[in-house]
Structures are given as structure tokens and as C-alpha cells.
N, C-alpha and C. Protein backbone atom coordinates (compact mmCIF):
# COMPACT_ATOMS: atom_id res chain seq x y z
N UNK A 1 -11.68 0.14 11.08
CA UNK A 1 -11.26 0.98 9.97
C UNK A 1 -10.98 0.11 8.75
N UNK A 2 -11.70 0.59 7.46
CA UNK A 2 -10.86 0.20 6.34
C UNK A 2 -9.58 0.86 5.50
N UNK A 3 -8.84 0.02 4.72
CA UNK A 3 -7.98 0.66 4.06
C UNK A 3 -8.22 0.52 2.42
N UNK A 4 -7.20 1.87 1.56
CA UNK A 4 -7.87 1.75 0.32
C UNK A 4 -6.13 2.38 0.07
N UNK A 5 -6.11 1.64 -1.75
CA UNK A 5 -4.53 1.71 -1.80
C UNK A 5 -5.06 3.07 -3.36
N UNK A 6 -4.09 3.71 -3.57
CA UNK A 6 -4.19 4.42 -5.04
C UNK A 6 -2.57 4.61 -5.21
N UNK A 7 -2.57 4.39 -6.91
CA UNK A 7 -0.89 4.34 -6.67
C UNK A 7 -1.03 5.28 -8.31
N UNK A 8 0.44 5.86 -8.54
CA UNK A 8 0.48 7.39 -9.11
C UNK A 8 1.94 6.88 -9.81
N UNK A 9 1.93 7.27 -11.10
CA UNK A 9 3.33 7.31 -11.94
C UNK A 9 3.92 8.81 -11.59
N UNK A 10 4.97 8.92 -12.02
CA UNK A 10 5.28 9.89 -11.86
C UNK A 10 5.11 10.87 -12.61
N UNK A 11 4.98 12.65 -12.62
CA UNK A 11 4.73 13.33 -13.78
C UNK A 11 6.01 13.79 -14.56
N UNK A 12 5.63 14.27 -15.80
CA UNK A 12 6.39 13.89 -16.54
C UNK A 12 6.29 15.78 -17.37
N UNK A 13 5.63 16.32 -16.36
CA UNK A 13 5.30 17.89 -16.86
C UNK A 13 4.71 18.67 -16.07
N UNK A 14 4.62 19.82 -15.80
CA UNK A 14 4.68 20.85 -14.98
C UNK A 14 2.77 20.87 -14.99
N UNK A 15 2.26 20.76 -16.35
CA UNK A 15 1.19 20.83 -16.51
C UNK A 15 -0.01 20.32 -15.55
N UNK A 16 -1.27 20.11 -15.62
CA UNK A 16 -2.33 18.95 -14.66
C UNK A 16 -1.90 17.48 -15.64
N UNK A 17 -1.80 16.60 -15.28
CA UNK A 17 -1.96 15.77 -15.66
C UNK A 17 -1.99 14.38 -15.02
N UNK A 18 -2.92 13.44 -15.62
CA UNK A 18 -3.65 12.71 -14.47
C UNK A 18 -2.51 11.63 -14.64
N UNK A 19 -2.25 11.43 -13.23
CA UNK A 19 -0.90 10.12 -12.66
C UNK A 19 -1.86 8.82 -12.04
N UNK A 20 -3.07 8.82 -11.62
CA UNK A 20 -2.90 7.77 -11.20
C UNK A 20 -3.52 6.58 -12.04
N UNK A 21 -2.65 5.48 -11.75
CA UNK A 21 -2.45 4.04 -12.57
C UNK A 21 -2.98 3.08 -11.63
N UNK A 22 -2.89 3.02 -10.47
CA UNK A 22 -3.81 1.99 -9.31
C UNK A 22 -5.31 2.64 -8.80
N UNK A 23 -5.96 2.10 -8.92
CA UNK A 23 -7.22 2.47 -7.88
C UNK A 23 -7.68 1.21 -7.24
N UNK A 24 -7.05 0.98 -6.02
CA UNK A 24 -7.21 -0.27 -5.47
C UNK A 24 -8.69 -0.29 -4.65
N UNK A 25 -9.58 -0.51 -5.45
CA UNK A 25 -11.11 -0.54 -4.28
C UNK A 25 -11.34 -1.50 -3.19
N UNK A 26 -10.65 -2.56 -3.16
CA UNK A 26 -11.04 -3.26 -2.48
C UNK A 26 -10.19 -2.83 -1.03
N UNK A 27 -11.15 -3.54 0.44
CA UNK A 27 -10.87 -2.66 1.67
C UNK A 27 -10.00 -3.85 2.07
N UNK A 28 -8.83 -3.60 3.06
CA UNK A 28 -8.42 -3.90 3.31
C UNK A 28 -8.35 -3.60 4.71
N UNK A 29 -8.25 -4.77 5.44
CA UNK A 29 -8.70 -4.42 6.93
C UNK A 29 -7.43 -4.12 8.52
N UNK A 30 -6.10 -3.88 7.55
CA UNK A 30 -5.56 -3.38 7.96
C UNK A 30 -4.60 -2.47 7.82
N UNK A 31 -3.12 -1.79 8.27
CA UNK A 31 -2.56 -1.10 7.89
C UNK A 31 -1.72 -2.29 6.90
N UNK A 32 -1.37 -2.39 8.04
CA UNK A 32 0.07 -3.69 7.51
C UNK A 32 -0.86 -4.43 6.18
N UNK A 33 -1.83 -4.75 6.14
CA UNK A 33 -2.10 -5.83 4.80
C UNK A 33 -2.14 -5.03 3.48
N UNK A 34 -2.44 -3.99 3.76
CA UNK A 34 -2.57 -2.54 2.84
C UNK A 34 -1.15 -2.22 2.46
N UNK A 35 -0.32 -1.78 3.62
CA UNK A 35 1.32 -2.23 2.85
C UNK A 35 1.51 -2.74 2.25
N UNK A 36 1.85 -4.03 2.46
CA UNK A 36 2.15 -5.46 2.15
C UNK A 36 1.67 -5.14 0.41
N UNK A 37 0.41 -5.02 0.21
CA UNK A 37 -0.35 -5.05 -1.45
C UNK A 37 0.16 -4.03 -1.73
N UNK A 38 0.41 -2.70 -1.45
CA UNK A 38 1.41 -1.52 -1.96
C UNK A 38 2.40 -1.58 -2.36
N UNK A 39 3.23 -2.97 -1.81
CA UNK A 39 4.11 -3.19 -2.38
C UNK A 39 4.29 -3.71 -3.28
N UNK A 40 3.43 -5.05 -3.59
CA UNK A 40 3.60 -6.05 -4.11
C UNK A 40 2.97 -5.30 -5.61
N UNK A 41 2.31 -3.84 -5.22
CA UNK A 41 2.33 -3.30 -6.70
C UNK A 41 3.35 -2.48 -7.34
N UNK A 42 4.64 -2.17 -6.29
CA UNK A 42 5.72 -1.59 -6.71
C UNK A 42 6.16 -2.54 -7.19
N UNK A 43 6.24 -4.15 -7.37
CA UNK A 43 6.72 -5.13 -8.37
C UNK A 43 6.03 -5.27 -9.17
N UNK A 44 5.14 -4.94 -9.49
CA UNK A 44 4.80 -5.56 -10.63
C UNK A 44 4.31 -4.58 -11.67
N UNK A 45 4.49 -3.03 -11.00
CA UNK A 45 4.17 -2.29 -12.17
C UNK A 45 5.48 -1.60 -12.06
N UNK A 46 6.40 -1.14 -13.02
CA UNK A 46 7.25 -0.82 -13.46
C UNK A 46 7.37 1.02 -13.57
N UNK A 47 6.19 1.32 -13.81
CA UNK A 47 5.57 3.02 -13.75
C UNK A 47 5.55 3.25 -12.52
N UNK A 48 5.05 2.35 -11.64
CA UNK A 48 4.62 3.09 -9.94
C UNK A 48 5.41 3.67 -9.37
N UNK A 49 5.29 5.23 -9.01
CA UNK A 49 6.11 6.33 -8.62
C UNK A 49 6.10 6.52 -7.21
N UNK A 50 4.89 6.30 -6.75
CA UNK A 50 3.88 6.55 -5.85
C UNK A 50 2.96 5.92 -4.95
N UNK A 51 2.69 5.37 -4.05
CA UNK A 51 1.67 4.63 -3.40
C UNK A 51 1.11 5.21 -2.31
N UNK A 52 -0.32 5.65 -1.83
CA UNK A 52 -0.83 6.19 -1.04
C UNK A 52 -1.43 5.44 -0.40
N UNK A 53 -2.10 5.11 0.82
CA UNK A 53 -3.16 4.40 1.50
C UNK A 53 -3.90 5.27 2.08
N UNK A 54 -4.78 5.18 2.08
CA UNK A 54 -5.99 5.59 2.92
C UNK A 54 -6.75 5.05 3.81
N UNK A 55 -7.33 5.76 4.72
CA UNK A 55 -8.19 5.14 6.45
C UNK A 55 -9.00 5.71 6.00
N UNK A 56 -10.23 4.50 5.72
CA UNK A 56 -11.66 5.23 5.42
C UNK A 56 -12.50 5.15 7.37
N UNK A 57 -12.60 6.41 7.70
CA UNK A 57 -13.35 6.14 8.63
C UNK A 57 -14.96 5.54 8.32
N UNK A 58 -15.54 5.32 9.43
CA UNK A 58 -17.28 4.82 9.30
C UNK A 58 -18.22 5.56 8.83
N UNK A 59 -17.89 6.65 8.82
CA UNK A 59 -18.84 7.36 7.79
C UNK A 59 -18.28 7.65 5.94
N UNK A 60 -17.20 7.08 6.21
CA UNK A 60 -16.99 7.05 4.66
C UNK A 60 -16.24 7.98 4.25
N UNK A 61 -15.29 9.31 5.03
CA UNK A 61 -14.02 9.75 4.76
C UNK A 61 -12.83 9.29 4.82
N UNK A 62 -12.19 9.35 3.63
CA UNK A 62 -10.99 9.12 3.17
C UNK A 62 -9.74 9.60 3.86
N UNK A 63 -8.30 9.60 4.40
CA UNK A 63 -7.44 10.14 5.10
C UNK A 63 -6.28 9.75 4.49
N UNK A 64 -5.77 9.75 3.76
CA UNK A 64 -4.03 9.30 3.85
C UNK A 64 -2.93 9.44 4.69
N UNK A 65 -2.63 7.93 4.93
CA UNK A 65 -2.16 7.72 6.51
C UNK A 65 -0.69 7.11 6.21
N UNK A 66 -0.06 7.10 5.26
CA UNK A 66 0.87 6.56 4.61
C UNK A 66 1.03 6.33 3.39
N UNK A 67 2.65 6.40 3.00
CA UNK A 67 2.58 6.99 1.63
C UNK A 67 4.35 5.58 1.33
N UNK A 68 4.13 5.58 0.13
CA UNK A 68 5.16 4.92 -0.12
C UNK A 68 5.92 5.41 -1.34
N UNK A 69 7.28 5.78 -2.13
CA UNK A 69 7.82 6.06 -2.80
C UNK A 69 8.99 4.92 -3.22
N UNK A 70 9.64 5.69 -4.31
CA UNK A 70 10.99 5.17 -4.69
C UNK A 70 11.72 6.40 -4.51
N UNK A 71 12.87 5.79 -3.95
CA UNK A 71 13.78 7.46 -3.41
C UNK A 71 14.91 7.26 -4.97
N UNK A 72 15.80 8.23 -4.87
CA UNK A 72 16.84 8.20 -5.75
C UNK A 72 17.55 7.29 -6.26
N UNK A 73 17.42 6.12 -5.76
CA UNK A 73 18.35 5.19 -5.86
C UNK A 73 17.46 3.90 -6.09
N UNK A 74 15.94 4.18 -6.16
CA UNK A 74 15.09 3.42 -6.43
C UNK A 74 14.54 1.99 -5.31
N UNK A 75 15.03 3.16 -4.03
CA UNK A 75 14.34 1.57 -2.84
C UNK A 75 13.46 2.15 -2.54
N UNK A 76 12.13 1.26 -1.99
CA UNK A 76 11.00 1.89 -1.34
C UNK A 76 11.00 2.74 0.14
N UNK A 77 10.73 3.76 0.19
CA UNK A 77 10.47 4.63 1.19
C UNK A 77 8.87 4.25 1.83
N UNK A 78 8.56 4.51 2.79
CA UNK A 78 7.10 4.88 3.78
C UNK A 78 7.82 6.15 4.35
N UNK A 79 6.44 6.96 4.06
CA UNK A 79 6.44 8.28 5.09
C UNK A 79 5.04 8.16 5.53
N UNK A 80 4.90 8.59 6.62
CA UNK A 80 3.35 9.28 7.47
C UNK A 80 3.06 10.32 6.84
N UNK A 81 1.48 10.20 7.09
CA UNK A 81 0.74 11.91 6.31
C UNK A 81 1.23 12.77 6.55
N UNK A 82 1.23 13.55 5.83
CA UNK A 82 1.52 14.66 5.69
C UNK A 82 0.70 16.12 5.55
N UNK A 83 -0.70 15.71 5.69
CA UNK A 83 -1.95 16.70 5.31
C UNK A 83 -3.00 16.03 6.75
């Protein structure tokens, strides 16, 4: 399996409006190394609301298999999918 990171500011209005600020293309060949860079983009971007990963299976669908946030108090959360 590969992994693929996309990371999302937060919105700022009820409206559509497009949040995401990461589109990490490059695969990453595991869960944990895919973390690990999820994080290391919650330091260094200051906007990041949001971090998703994705399990590209072998034919080339996408899954989000973990999700990363800032909770209230601004520490990083992981939750499992949710869809």
C-alpha cells in the first residue's frame, strides 16, 4: 500500500470554500512515515487545521485511514476514518 498526505486550514465561512493548503503527492510507504510528515507539517505551517492520509490501494483508490487535528487547546489529535 501507498500513502498520500492532504492537509486543510480551517474554514472561515459557512459558504464552499476551498481549505486545502497541502497536497502531499509523494507516496509514502507507510502509515507511521505518513504520520510522522503530517506532522512535521503541523510545524511548519501555522494555518494547518487539518491533516488527512490516505491508503491508495493497487488499483489506484484513495481511502482515508487517519486524520489528524488541533483540538481546543491546540495539541494534535489522530482519529481513524470515519467514512
Amino acid at each position: 500500500m501507498k500513502y498520500f498526505i492532504e492537509g486543510h486550514k480551517a474554514k472561515t465561512d459557512l459558504v464552499h470554500e476551498e481549505t486545502m493548503i497541502i497536497k502531499d503527492e509523494k507516496a509514502y510507504s507507510s502509515l507511521q512515515e505518513a504520520l510522522k510528515k503530517a506532522r512535521e507539517y503541523f510545524e511548519e505551517e501555522k494555518d494547518l487545521a487539518l491533516a488527512v492520509i490516505y491508503e491508495e490501494n493497487p488499483v489506484g483508490e484513495r481511502e482515508g485511514v487517519k486524520f489528524i487535528h488541533r483540538d481546543q487547546e491546540g495539541n494534535l489529535e489522530e482519529v481513524a476514518h470515519w467514512w
